[in-house]
PDB file of N, CA and C in Angstrom:
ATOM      1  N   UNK A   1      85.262 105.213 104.135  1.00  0.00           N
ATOM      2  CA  UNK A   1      85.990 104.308 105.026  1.00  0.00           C
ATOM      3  C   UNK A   1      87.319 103.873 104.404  1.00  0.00           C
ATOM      4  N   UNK A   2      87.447 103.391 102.927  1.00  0.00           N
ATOM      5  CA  UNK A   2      88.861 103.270 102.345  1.00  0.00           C
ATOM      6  C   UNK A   2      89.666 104.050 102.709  1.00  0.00           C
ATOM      7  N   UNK A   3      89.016 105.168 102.203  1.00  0.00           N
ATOM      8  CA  UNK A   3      90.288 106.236 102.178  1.00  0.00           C
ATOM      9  C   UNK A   3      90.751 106.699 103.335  1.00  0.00           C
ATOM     10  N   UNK A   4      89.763 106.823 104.323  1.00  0.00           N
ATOM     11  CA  UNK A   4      90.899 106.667 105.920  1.00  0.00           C
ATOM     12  C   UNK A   4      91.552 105.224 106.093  1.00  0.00           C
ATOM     13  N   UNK A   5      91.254 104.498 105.665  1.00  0.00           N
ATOM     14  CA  UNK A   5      91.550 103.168 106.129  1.00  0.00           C
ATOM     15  C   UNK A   5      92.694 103.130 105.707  1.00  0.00           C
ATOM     16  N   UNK A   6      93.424 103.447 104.317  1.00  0.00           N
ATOM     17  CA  UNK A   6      94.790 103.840 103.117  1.00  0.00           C
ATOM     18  C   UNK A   6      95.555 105.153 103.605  1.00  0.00           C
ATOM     19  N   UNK A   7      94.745 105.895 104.093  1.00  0.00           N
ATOM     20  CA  UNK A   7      95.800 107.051 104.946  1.00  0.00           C
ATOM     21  C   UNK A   7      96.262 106.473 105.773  1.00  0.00           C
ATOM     22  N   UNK A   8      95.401 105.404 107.099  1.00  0.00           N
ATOM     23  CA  UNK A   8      96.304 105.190 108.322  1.00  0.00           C
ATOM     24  C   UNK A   8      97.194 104.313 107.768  1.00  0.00           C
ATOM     25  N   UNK A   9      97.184 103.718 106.933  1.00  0.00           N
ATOM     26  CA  UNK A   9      97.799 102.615 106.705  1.00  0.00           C
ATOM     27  C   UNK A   9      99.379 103.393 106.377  1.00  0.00           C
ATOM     28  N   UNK A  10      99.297 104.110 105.598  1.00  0.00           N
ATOM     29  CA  UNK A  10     100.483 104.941 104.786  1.00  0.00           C
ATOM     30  C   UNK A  10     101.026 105.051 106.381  1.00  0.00           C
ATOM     31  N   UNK A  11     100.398 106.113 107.091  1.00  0.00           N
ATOM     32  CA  UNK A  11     100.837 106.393 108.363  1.00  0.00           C
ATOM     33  C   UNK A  11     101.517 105.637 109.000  1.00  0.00           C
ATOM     34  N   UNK A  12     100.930 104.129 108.925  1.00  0.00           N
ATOM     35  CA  UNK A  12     101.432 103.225 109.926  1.00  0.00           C
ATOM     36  C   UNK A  12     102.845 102.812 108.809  1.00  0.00           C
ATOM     37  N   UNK A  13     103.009 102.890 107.797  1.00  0.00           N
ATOM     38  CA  UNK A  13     104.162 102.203 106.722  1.00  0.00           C
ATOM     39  C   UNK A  13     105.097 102.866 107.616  1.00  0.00           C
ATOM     40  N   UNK A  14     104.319 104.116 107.501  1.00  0.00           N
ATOM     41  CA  UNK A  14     106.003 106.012 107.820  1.00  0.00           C
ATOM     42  C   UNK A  14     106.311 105.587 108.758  1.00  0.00           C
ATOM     43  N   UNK A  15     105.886 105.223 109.846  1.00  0.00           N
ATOM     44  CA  UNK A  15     105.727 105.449 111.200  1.00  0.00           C
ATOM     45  C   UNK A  15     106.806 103.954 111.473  1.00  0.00           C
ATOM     46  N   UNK A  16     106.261 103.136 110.573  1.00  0.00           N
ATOM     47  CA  UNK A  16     107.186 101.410 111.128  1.00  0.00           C
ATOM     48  C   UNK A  16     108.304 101.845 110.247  1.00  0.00           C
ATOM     49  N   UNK A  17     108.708 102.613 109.246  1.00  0.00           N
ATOM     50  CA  UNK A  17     109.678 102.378 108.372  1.00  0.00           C
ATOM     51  C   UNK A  17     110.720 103.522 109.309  1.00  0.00           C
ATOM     52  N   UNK A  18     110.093 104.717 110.055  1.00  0.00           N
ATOM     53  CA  UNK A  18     110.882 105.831 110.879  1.00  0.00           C
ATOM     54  C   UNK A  18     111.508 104.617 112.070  1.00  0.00           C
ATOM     55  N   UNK A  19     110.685 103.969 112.786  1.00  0.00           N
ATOM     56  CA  UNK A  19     110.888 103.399 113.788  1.00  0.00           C
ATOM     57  C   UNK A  19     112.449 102.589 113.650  1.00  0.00           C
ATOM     58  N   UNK A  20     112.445 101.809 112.072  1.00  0.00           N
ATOM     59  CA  UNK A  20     112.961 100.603 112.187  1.00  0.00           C
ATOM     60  C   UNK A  20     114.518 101.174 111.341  1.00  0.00           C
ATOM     61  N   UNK A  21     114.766 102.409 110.662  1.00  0.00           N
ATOM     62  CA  UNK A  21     115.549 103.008 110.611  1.00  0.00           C
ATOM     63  C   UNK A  21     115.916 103.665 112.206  1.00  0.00           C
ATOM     64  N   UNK A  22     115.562 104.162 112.761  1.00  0.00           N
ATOM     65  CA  UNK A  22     116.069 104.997 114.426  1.00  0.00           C
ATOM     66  C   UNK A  22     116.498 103.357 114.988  1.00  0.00           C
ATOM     67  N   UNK A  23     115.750 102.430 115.144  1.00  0.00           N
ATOM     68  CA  UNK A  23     116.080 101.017 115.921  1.00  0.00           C
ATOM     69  C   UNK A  23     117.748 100.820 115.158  1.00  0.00           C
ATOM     70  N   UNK A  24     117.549 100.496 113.901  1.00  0.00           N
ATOM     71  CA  UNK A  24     119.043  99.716 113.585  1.00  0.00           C
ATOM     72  C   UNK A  24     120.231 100.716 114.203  1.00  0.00           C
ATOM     73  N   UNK A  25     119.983 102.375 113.764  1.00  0.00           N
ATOM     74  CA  UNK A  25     121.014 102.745 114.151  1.00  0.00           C
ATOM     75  C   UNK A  25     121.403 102.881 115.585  1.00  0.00           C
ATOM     76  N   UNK A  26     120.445 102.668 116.533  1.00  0.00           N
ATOM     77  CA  UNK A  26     120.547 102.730 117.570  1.00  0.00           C
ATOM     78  C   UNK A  26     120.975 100.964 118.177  1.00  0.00           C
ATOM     79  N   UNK A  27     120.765 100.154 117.264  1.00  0.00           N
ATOM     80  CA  UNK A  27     121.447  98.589 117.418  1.00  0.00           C
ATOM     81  C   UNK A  27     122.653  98.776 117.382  1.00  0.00           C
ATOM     82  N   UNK A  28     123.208  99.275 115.958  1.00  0.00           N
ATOM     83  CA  UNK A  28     124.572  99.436 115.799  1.00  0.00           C
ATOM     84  C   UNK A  28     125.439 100.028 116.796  1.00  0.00           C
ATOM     85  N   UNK A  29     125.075 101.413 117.255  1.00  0.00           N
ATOM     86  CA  UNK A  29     125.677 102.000 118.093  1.00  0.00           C
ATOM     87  C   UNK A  29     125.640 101.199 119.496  1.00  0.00           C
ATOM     88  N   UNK A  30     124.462 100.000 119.379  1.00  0.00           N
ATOM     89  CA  UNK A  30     124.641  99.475 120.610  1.00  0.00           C
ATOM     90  C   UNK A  30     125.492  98.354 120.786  1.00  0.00           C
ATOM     91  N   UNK A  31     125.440  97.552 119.637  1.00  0.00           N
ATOM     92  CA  UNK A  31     126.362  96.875 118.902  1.00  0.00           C
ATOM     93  C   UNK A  31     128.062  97.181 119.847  1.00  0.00           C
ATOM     94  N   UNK A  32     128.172  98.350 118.926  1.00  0.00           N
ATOM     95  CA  UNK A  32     129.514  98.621 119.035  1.00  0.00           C
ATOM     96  C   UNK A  32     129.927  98.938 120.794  1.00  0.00           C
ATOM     97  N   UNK A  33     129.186  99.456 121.503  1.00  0.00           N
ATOM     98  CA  UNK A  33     128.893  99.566 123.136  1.00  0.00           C
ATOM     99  C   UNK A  33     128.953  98.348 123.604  1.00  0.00           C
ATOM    100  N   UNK A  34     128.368  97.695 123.101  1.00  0.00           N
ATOM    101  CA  UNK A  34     128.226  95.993 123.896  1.00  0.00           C
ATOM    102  C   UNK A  34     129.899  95.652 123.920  1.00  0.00           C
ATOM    103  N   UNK A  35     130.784  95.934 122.895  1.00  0.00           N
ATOM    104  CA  UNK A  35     132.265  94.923 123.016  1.00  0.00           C
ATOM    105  C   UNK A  35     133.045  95.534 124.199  1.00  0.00           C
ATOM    106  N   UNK A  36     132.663  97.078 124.336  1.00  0.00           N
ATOM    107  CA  UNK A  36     133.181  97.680 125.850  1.00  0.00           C
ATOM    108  C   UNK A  36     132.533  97.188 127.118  1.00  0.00           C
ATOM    109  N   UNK A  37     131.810  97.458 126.710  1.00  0.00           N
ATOM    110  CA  UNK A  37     130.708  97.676 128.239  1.00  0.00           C
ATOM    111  C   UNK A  37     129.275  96.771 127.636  1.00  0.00           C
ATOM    112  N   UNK A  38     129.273  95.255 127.867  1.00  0.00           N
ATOM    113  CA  UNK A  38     127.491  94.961 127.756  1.00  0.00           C
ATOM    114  C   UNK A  38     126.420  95.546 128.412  1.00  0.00           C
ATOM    115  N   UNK A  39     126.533  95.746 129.561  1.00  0.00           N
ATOM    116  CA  UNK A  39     125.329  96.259 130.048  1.00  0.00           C
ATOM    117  C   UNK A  39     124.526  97.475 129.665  1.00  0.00           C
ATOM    118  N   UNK A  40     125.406  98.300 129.177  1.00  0.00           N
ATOM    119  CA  UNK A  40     124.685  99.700 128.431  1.00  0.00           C
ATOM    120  C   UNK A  40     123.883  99.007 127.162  1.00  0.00           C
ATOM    121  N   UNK A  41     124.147  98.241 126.467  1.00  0.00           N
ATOM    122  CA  UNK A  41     123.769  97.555 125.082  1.00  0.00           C
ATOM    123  C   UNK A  41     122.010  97.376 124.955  1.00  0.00           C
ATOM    124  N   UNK A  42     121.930  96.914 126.236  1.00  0.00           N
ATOM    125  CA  UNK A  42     120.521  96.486 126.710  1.00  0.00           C
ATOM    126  C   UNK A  42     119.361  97.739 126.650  1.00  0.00           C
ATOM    127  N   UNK A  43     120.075  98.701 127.386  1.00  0.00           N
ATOM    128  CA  UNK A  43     119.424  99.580 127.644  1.00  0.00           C
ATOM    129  C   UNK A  43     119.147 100.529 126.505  1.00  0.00           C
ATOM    130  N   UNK A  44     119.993 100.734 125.752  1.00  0.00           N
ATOM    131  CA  UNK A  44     120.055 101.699 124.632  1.00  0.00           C
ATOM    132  C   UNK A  44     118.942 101.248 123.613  1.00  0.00           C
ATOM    133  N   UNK A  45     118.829 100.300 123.231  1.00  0.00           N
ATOM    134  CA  UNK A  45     117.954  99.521 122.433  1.00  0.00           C
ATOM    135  C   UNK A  45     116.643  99.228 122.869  1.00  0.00           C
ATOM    136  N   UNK A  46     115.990  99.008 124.503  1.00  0.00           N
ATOM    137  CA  UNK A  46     115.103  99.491 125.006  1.00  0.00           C
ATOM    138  C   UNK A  46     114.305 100.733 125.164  1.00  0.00           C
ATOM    139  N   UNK A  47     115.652 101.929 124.801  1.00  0.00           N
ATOM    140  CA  UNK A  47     115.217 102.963 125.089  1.00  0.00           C
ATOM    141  C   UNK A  47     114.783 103.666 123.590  1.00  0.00           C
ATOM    142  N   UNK A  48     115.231 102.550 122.416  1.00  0.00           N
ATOM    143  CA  UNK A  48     114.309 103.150 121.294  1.00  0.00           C
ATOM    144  C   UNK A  48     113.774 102.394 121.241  1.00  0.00           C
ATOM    145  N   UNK A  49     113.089 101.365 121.846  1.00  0.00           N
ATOM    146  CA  UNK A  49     111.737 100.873 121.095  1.00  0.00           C
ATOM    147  C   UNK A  49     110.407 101.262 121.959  1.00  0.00           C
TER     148      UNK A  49
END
């Protein structure tokens, strides 16, 4: 039971640490969208999480 329990876990680290790298850069880029156009800002950042 540990040792699946320490694999998913790793899994879940990869998996939140992939997520939250793809999120910022996709903030930033939304970031920078928002000073043109806000309404795209919303969406872009919805559409990675």
């Amino acid at each position: 039971m540990s040792a699946d329990t320490s694999a998913d876990e790793k899994s879940a680290m990869r998996a939140r640490s992939a997520v939250t790298t793809l999120g910022e850069s996709d903030y930033r880029r939304a970031a920078k969208t928002a000073t043109a156009s806000p309404k795209t800002a919303p969406v872009t950042v919805h559409s990675a999480a």
